[in-house]
C-alpha atoms as a PDB file:
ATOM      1  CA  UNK A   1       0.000   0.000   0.000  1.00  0.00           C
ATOM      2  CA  UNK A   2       1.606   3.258  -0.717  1.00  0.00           C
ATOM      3  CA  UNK A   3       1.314   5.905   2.009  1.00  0.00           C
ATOM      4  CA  UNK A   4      -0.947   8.181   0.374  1.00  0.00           C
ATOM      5  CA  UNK A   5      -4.187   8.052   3.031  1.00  0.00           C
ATOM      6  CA  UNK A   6      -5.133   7.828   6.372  1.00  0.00           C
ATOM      7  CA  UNK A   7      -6.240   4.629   8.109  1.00  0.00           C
ATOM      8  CA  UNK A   8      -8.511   4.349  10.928  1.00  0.00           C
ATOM      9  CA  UNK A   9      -8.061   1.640  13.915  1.00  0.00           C
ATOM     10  CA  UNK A  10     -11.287   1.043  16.570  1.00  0.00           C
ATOM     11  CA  UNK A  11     -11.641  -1.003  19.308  1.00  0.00           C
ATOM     12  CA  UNK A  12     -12.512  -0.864  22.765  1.00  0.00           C
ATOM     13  CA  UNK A  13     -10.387   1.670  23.552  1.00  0.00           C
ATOM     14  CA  UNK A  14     -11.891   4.082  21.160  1.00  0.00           C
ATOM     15  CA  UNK A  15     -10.724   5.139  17.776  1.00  0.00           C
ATOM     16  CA  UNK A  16      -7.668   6.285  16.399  1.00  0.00           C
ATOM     17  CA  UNK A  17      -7.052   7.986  12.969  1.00  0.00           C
ATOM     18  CA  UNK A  18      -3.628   7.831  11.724  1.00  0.00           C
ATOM     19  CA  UNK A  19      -1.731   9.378   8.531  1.00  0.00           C
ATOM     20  CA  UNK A  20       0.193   7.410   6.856  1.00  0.00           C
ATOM     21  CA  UNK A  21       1.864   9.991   4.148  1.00  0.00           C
ATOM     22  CA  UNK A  22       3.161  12.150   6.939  1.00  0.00           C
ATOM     23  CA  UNK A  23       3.208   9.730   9.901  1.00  0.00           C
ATOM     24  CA  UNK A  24       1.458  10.722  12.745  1.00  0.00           C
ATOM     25  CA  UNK A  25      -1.214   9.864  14.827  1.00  0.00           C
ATOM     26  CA  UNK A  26      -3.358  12.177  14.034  1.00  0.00           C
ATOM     27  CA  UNK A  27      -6.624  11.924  16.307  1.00  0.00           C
ATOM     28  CA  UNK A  28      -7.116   9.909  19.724  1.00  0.00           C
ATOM     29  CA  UNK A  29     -10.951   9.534  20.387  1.00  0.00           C
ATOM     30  CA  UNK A  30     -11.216   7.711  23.745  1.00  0.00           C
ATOM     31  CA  UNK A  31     -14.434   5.421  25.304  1.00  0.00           C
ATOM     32  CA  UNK A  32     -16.962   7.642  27.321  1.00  0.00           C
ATOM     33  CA  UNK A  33     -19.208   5.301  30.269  1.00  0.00           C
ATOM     34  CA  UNK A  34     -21.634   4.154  28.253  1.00  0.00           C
ATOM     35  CA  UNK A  35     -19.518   2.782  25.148  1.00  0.00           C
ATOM     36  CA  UNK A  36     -19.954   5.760  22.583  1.00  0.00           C
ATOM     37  CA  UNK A  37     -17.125   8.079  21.486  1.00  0.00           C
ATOM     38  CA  UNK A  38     -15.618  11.034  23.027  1.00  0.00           C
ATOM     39  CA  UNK A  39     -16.620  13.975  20.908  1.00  0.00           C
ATOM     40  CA  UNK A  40     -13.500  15.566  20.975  1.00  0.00           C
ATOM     41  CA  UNK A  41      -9.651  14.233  20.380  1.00  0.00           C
ATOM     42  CA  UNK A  42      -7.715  13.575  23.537  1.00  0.00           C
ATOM     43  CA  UNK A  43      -4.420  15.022  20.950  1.00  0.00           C
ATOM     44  CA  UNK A  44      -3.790  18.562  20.974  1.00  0.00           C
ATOM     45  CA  UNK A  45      -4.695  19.630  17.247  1.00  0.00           C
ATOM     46  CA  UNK A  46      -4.310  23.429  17.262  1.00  0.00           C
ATOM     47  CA  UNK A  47      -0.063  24.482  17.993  1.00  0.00           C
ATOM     48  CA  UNK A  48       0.233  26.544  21.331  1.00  0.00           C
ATOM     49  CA  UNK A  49       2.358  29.856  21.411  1.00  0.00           C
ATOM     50  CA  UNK A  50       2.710  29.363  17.816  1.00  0.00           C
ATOM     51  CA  UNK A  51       4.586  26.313  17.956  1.00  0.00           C
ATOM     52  CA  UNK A  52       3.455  24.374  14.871  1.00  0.00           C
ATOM     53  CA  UNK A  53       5.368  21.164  15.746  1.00  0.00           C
ATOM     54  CA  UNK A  54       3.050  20.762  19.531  1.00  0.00           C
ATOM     55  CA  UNK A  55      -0.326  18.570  17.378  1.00  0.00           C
ATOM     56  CA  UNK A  56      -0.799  14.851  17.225  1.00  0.00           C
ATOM     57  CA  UNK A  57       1.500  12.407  18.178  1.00  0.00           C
ATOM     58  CA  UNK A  58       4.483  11.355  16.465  1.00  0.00           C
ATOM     59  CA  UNK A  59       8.545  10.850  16.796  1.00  0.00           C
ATOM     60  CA  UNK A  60      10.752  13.321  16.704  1.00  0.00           C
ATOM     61  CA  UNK A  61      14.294  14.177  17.569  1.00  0.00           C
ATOM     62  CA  UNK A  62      15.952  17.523  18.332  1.00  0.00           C
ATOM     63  CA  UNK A  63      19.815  17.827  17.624  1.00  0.00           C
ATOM     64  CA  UNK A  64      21.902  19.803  19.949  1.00  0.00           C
ATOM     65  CA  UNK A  65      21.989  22.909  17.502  1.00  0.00           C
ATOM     66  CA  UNK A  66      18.388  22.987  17.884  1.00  0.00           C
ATOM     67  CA  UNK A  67      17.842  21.280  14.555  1.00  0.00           C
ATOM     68  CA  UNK A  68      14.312  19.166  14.449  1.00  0.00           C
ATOM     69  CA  UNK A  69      13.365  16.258  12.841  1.00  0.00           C
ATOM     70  CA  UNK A  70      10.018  14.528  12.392  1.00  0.00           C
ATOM     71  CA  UNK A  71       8.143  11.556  11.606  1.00  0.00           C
ATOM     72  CA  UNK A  72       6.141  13.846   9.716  1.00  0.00           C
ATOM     73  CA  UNK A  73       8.515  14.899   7.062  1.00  0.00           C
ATOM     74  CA  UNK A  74       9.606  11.211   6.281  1.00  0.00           C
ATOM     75  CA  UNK A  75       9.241  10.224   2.274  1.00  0.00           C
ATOM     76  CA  UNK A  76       9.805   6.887   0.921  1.00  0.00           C
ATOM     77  CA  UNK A  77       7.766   4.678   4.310  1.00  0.00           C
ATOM     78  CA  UNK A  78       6.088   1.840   3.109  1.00  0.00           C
ATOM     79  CA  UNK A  79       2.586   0.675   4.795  1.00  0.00           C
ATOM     80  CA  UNK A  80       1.226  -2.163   4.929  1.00  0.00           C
ATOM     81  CA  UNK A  81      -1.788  -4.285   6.520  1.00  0.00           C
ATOM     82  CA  UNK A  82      -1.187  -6.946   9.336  1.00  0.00           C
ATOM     83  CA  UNK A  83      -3.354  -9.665  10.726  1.00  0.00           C
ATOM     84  CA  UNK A  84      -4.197  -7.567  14.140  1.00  0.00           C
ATOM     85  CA  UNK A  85      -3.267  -3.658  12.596  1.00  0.00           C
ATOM     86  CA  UNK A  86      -0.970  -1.894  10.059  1.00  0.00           C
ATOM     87  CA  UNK A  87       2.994  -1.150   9.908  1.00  0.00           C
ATOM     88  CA  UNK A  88       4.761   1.534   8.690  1.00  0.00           C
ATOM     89  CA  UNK A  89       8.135   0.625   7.548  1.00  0.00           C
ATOM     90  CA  UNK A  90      11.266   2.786   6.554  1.00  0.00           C
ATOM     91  CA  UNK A  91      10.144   6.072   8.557  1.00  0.00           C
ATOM     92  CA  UNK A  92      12.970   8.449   8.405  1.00  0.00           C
ATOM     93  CA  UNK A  93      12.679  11.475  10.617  1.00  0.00           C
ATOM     94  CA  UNK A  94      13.875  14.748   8.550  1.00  0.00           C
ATOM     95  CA  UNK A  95      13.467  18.463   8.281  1.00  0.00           C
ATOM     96  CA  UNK A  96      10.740  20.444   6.557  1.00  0.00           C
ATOM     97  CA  UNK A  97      13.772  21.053   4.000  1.00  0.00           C
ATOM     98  CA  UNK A  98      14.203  17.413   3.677  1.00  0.00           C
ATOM     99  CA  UNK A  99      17.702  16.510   5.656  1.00  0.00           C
ATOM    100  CA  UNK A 100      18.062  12.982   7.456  1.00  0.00           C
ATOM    101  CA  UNK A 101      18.610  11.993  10.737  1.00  0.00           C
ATOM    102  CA  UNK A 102      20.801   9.513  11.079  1.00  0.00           C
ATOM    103  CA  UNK A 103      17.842   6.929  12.294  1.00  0.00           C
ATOM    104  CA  UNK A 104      14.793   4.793  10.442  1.00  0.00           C
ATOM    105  CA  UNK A 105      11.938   3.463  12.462  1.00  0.00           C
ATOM    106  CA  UNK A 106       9.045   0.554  11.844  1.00  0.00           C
ATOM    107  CA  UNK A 107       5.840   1.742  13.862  1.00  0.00           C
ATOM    108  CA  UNK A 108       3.480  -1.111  14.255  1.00  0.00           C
ATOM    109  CA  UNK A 109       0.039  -0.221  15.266  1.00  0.00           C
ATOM    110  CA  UNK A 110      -2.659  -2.990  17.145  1.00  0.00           C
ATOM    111  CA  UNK A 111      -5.537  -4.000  18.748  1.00  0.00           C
ATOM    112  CA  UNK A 112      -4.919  -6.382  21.549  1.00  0.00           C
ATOM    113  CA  UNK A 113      -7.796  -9.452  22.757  1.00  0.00           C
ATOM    114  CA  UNK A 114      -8.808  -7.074  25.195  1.00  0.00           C
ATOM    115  CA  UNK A 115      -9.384  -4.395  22.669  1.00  0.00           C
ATOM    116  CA  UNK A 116      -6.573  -2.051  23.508  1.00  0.00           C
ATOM    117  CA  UNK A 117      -4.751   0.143  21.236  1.00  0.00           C
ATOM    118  CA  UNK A 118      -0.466  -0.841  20.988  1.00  0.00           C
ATOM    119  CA  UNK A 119       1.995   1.628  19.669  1.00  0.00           C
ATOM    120  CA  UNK A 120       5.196   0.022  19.132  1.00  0.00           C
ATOM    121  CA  UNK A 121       8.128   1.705  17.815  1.00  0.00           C
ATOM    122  CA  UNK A 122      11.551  -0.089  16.575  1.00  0.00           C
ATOM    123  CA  UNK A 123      14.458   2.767  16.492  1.00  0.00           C
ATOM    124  CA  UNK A 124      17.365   2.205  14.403  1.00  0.00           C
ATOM    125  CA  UNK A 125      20.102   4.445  14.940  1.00  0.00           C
ATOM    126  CA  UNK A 126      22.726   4.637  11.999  1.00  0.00           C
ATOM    127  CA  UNK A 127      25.595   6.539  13.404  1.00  0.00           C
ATOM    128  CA  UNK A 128      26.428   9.103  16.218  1.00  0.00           C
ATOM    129  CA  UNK A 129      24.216  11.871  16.741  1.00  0.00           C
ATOM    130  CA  UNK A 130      24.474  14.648  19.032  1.00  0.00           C
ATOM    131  CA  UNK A 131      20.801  15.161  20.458  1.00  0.00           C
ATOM    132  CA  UNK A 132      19.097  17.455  23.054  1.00  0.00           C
ATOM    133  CA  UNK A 133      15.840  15.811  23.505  1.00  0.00           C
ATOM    134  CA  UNK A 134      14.017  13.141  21.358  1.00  0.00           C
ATOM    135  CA  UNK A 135      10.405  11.452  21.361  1.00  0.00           C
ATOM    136  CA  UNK A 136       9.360   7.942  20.048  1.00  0.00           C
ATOM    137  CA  UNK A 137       6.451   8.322  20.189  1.00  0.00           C
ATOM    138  CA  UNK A 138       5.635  12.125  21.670  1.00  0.00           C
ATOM    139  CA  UNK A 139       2.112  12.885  22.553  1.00  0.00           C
ATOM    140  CA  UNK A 140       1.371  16.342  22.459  1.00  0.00           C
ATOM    141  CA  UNK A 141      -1.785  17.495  24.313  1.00  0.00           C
ATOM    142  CA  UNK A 142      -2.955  21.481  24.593  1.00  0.00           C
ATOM    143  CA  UNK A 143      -3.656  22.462  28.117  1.00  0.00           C
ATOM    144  CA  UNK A 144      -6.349  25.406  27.386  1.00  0.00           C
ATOM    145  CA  UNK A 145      -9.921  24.377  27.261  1.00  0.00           C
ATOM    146  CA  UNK A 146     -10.850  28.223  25.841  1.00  0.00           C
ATOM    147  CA  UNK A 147     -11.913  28.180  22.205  1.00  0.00           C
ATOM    148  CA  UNK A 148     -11.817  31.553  21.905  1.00  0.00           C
ATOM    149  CA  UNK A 149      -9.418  34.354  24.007  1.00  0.00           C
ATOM    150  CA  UNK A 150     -11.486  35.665  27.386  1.00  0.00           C
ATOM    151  CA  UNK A 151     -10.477  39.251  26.238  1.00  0.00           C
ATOM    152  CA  UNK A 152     -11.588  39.184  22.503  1.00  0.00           C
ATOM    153  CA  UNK A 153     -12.653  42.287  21.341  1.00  0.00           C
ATOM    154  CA  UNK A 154     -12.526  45.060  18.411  1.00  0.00           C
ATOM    155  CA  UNK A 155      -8.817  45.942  17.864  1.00  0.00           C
ATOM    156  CA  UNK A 156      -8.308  49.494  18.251  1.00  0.00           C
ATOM    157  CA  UNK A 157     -11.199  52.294  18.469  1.00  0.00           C
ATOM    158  CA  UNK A 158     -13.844  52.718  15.435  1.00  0.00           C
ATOM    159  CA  UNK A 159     -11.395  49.767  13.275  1.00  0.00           C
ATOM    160  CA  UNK A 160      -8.529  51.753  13.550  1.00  0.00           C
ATOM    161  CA  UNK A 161      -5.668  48.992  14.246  1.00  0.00           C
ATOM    162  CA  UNK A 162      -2.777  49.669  15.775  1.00  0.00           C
ATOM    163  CA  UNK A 163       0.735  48.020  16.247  1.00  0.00           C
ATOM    164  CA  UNK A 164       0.034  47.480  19.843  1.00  0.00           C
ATOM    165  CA  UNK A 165      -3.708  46.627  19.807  1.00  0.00           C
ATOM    166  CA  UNK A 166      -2.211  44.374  16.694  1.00  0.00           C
ATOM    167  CA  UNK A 167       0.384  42.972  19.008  1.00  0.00           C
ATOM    168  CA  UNK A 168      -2.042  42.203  21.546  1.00  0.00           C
ATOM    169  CA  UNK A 169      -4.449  40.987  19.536  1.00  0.00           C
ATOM    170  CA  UNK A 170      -2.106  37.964  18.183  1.00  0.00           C
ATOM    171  CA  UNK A 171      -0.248  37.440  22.145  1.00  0.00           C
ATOM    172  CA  UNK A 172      -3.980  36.417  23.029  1.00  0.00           C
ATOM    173  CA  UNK A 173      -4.701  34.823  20.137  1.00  0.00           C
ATOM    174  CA  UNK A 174      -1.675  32.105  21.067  1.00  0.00           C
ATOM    175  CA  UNK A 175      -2.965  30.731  24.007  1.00  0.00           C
ATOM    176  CA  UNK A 176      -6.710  30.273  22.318  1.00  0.00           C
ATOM    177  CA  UNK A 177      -7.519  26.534  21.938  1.00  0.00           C
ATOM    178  CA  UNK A 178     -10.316  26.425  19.265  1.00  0.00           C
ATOM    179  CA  UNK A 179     -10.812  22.657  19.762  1.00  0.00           C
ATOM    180  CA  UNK A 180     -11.510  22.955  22.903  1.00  0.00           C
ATOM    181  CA  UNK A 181     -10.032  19.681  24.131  1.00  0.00           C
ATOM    182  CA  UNK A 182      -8.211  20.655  26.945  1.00  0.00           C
ATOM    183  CA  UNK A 183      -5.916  18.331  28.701  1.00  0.00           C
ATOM    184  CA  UNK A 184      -3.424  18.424  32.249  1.00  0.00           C
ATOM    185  CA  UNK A 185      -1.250  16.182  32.993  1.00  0.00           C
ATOM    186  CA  UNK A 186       0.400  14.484  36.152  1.00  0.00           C
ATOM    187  CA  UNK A 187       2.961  11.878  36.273  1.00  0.00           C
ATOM    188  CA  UNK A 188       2.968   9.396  39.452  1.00  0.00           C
ATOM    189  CA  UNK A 189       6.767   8.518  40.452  1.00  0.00           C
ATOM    190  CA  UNK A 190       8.828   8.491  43.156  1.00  0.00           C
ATOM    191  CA  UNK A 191       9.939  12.184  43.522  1.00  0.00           C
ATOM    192  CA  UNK A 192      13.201  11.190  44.514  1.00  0.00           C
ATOM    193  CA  UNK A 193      13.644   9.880  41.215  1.00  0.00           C
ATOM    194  CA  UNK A 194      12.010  13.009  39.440  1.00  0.00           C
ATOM    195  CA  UNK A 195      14.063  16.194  37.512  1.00  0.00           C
ATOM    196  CA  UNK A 196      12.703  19.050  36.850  1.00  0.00           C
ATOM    197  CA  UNK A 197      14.395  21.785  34.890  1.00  0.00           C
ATOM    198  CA  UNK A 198      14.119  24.380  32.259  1.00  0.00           C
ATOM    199  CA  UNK A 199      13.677  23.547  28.419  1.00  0.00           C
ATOM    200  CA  UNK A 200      12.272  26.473  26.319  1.00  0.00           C
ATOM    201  CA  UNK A 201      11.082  23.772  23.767  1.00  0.00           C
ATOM    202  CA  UNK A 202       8.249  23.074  26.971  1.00  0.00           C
ATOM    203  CA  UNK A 203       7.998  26.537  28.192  1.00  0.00           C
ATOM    204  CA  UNK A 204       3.946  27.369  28.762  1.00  0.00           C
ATOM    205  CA  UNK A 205       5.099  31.079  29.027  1.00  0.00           C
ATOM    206  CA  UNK A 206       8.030  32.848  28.029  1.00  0.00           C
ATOM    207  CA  UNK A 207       9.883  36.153  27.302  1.00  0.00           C
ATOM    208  CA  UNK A 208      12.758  37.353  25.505  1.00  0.00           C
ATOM    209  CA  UNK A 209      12.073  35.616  22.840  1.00  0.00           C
ATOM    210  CA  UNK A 210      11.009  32.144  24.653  1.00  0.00           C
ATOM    211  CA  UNK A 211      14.943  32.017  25.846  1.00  0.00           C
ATOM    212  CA  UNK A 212      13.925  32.504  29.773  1.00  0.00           C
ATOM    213  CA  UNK A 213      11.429  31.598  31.927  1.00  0.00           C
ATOM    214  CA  UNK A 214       8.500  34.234  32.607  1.00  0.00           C
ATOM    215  CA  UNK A 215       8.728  35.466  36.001  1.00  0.00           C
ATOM    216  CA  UNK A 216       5.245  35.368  37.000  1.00  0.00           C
ATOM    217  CA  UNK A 217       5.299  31.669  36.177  1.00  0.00           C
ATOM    218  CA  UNK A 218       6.910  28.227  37.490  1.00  0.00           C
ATOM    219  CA  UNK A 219       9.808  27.634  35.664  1.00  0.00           C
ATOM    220  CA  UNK A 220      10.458  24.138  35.836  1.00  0.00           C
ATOM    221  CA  UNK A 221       8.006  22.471  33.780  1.00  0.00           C
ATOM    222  CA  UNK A 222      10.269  19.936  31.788  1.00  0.00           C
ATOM    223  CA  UNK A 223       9.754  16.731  34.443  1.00  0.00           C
ATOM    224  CA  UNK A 224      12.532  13.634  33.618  1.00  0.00           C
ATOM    225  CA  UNK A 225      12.485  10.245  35.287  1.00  0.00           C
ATOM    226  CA  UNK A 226      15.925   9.864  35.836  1.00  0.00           C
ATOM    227  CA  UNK A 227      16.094   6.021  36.216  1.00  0.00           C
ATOM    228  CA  UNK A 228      16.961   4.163  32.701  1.00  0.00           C
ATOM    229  CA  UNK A 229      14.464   1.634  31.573  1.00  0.00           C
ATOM    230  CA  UNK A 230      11.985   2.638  33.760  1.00  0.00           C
ATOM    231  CA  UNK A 231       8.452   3.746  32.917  1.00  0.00           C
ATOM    232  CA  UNK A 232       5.602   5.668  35.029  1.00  0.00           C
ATOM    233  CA  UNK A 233       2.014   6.434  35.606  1.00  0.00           C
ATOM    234  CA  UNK A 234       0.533   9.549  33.663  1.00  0.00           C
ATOM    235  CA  UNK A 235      -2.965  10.455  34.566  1.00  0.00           C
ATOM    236  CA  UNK A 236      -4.976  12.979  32.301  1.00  0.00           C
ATOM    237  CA  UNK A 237      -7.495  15.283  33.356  1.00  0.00           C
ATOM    238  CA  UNK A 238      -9.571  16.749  30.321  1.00  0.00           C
ATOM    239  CA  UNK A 239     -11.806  19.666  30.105  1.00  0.00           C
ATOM    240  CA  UNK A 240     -13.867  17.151  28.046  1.00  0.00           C
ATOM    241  CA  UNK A 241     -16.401  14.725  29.298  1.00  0.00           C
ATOM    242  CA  UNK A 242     -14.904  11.035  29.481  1.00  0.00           C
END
């Protein structure tokens, strides 16, 4: 099958719509009580701050330089159907101009007996690469349940626009979810075993040009588990009924 559509997987877990020319899971729809469908995605599908990377899920890898690469730029994946799901084979994370990482992947996507959804990812890395951070998979969810900005109103007096009614204007318009599907997170660990620091890639407010923290805000919002090989419990809270 060549990767030129989107397939959908359903099960008991919900439904999940993936794209297979640009991979990426694209939409998450998760079981409500009574068996239908959420109405909206659990996956953040509208970029925060401006940041047109933070939608979906997919893998991605950020070099020390601050070059990224994405899943979603990959060319030349094959797909193909399986007995329990689909594979996607060959999936080179690149630039939006097109350059390589030095990796390939094979994502394998599948319903268990108990009707749950299975994400695997096989990373093959071909030589040395100096990274920052890297994701395989990331899952990128937007934590503002406001489809529209609280202090929306005419820019300027009688349509006159400004540069700073402008300015402001677009600064509110960047922390406006129009989907609506808000989502928090919290991750259950042993605090002993937690690190929190300062990334600008996972800053929720910034200044100076998202290089610093904002003062008014808590800095620290980049959480590692600093064990290897270890995993831990995330629980989401959604603005959404589930």
């Amino acid at each position: 099958m060549q990767p030129n559509d989107s397939i959908v997987i359903e099960g008991r877990f919900g439904l999940a719509q993936i794209d297979t020319r640009k991979p990426e899971l694209k939409r998450l729809f998760l079981r409500q009580h009574d068996g239908s469908l959420s109405l909206k995605s659990l996956l953040s599908e509208h970029s925060p701050c401006h940041r047109n990377w933070a939608v979906g899920g997919y893998s991605y890898a950020v070099e020390a330089d601050g070059t990224r690469y994405e899943s979603r730029h990959s060319c030349h994946h094959s797909v193909e159907q399986t007995a329990d799901g689909w594979r996607i084979s060959g999936v080179r994370l690149c630039t939006a101009t097109g350059r390589s990482a030095p990796l390939l992947e094979d994502w394998e996507f599948c319903l268990d007996d108990a009707g749950t959804l299975r994400w695997q990812i096989k990373r093959r890395w071909q030589e040395h690469f100096n990274g920052h951070c890297c994701g395989s998979p990331s899952l990128f969810f937007h934590s503002r349940p406001n489809p529209r900005s609280f202090g929306d109103r005419p820019i300027g007096k009688l349509g006159e626009i400004t540069t700073e009614s402008r300015e402001c204007h677009e600064r509110r318009r960047a922390y406006v979810n129009p989907a609506g599907n808000g989502v928090t997170t919290a991750v259950w660990f042993d605090s002993d075993h937690l690190q929190s620091s300062w990334d600008p890639l996972y800053s929720t407010f910034a200044w100076g040009d998202n290089q610093k923290p904002h003062p008014m805000f808590t800095p620290n919002l980049c959480i590692t588990v600093t064990n290897p090989d270890s995993w831990a419990v995330v629980k989401l809270y959604t603005s959404f009924p589930l």
